[in-house]
N, C-alpha and C. Protein backbone atom coordinates (compact mmCIF):
# COMPACT_ATOMS: atom_id res chain seq x y z
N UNK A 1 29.00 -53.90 -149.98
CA UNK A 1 29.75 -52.90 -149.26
C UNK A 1 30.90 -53.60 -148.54
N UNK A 2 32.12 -53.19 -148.72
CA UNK A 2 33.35 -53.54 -148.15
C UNK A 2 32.94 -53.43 -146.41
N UNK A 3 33.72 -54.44 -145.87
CA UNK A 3 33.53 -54.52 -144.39
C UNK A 3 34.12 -53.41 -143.73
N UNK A 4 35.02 -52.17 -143.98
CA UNK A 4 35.86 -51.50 -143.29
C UNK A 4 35.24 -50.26 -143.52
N UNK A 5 34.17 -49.93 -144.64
CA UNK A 5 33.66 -48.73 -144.51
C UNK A 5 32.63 -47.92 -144.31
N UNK A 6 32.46 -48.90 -143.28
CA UNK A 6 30.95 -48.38 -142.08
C UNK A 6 32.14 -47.81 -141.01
N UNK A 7 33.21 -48.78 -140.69
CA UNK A 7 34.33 -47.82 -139.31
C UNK A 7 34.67 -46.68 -140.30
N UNK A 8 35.17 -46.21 -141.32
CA UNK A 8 36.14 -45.61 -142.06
C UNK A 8 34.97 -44.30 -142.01
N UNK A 9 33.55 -44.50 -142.03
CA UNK A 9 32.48 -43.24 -142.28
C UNK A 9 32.60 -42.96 -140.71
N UNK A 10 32.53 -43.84 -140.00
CA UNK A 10 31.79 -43.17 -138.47
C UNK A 10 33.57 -42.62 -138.31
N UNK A 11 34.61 -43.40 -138.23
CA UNK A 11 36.06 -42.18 -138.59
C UNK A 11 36.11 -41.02 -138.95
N UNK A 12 35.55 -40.42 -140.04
CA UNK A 12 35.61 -39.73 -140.71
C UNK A 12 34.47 -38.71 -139.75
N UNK A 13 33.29 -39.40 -139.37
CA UNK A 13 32.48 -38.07 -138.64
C UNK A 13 33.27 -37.61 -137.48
N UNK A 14 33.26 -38.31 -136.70
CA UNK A 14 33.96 -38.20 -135.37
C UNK A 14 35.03 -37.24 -135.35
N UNK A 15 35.72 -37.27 -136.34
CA UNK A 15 37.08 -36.50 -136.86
C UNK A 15 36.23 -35.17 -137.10
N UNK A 16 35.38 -35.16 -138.26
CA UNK A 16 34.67 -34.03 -138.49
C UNK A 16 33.98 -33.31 -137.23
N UNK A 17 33.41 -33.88 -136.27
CA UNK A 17 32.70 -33.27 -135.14
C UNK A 17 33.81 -32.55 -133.88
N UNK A 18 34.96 -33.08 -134.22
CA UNK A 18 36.15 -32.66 -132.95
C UNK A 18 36.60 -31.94 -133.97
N UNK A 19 37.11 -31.67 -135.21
CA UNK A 19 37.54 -30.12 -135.21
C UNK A 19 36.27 -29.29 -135.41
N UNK A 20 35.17 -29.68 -135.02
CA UNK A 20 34.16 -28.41 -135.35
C UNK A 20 33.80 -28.09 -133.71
N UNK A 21 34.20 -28.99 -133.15
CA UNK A 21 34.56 -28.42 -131.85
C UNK A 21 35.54 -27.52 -131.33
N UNK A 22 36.95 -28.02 -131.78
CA UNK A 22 37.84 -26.82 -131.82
C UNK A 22 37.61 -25.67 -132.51
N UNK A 23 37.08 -25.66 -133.38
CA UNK A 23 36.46 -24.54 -133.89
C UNK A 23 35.68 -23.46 -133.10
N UNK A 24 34.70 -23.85 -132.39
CA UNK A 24 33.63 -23.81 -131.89
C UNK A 24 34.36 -23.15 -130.38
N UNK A 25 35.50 -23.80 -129.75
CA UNK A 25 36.02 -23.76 -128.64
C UNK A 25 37.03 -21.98 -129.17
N UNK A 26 37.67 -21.98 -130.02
CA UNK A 26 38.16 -20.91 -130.40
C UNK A 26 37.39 -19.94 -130.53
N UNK A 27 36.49 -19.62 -131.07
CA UNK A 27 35.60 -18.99 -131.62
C UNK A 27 34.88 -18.37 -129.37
N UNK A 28 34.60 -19.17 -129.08
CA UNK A 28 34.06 -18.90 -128.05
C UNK A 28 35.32 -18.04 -126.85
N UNK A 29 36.71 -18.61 -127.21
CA UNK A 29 37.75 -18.06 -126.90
C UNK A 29 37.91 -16.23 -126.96
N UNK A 30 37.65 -16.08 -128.68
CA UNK A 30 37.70 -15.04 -129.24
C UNK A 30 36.34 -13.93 -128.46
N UNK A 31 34.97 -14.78 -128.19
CA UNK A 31 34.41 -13.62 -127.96
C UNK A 31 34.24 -13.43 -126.40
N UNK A 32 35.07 -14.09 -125.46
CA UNK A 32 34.88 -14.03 -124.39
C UNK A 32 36.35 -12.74 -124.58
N UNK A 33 37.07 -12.85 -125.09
CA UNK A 33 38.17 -12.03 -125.04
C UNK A 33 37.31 -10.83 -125.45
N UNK A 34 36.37 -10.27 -126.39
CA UNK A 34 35.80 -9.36 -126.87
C UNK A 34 34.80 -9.10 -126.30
N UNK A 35 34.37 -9.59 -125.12
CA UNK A 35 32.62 -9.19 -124.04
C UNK A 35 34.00 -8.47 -122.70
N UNK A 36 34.94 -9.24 -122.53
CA UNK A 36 36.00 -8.59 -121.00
C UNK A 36 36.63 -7.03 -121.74
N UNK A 37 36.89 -7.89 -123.02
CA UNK A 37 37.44 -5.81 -123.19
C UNK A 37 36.41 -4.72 -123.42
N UNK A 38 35.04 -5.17 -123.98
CA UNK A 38 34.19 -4.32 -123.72
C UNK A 38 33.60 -3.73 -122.39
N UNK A 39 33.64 -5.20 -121.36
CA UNK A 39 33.30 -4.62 -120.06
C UNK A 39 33.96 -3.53 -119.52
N UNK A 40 35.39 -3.94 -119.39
CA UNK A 40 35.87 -2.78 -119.28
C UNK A 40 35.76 -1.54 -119.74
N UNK A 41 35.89 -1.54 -120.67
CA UNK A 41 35.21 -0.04 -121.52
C UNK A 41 34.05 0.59 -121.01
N UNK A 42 33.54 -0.24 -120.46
CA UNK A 42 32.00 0.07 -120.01
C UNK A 42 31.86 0.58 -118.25
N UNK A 43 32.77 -0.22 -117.78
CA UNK A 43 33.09 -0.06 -116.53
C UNK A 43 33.80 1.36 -116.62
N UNK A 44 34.86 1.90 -117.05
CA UNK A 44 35.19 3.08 -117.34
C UNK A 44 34.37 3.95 -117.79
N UNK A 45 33.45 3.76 -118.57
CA UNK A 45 32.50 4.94 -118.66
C UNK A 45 31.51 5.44 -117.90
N UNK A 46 31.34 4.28 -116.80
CA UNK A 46 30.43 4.46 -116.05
C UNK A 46 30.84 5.05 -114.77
N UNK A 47 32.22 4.66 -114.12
CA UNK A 47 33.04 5.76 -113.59
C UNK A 47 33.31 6.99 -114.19
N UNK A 48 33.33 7.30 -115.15
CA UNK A 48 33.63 8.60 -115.82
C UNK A 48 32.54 9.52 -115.12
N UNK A 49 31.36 9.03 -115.53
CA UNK A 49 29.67 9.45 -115.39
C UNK A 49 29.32 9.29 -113.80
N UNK A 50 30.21 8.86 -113.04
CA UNK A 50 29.71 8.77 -112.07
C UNK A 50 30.45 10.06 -111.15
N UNK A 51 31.36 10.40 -111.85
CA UNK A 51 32.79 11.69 -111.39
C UNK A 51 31.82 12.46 -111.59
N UNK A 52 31.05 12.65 -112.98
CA UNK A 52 30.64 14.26 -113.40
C UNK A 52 29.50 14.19 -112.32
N UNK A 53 28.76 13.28 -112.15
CA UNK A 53 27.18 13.36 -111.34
C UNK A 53 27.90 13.66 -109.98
N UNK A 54 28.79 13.27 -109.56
CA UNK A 54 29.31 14.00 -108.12
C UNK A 54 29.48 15.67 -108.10
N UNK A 55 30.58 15.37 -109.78
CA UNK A 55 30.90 17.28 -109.43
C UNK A 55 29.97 18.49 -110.28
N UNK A 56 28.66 17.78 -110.31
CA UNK A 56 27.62 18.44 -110.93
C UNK A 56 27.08 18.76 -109.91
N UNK A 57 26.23 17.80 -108.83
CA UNK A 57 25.40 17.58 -108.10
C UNK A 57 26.33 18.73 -106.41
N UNK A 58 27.37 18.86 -106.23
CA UNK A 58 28.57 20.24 -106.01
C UNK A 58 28.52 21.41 -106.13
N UNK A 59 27.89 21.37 -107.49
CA UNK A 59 27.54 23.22 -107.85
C UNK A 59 26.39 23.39 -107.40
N UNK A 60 26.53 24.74 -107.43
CA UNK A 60 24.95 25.46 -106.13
C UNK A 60 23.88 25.45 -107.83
N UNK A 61 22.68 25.80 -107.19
CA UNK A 61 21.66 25.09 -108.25
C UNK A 61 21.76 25.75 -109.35
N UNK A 62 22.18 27.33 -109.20
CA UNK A 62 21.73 27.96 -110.41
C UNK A 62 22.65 27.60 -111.92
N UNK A 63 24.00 27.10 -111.34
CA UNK A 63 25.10 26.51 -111.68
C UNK A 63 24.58 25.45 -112.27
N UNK A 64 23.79 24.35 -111.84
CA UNK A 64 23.98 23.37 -112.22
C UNK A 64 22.60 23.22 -113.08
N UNK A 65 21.68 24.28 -113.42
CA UNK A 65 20.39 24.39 -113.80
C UNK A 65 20.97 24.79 -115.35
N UNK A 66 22.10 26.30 -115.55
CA UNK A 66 22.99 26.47 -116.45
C UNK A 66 23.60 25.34 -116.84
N UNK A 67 24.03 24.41 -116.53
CA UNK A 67 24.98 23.51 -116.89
C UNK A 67 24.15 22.16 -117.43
N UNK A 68 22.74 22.09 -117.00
CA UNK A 68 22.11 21.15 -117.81
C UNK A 68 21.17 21.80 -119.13
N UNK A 69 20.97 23.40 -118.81
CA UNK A 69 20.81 23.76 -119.92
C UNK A 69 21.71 23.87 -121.54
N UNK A 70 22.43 24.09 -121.08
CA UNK A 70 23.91 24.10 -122.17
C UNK A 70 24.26 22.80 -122.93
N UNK A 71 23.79 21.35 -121.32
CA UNK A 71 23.66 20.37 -122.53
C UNK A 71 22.76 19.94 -123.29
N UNK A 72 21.83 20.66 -123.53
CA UNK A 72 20.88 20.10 -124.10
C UNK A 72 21.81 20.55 -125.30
């Protein structure tokens, strides 16, 4: 075995392990961008739901006895 290609393999991993890191670093980029825009989404719906339970809980009962019947 040539003297230079025991450095030239551990080269070659090292190289291989840092772009599978950048890889890895992007990728983690991408779904942190895709968990914040869902939060939000989520955060908005839960304000949405929190409007109607105010202006449900507003109407006098018989109102609001009708109004959970209807959603069923």
């Amino acid at each position: 075995m040539n003297k230079h290609t025991l450095p030239t393999w551990i080269g070659k991993y090292h190289r291989a392990n840092q772009e599978e890191e950048k890889v890895g670093e992007e990728h983690l980029y991408d779904e942190l961008k895709r968990l914040r825009k869902e939060n939000a989404r989520l955060k908005e719906e839960r304000d949405i739901l929190k409007t109607v339970i105010v202006a449900v809980n507003t109407l006098p009962n018989s109102t609001r006895r009708l109004s959970a019947i209807m959603a069923l």
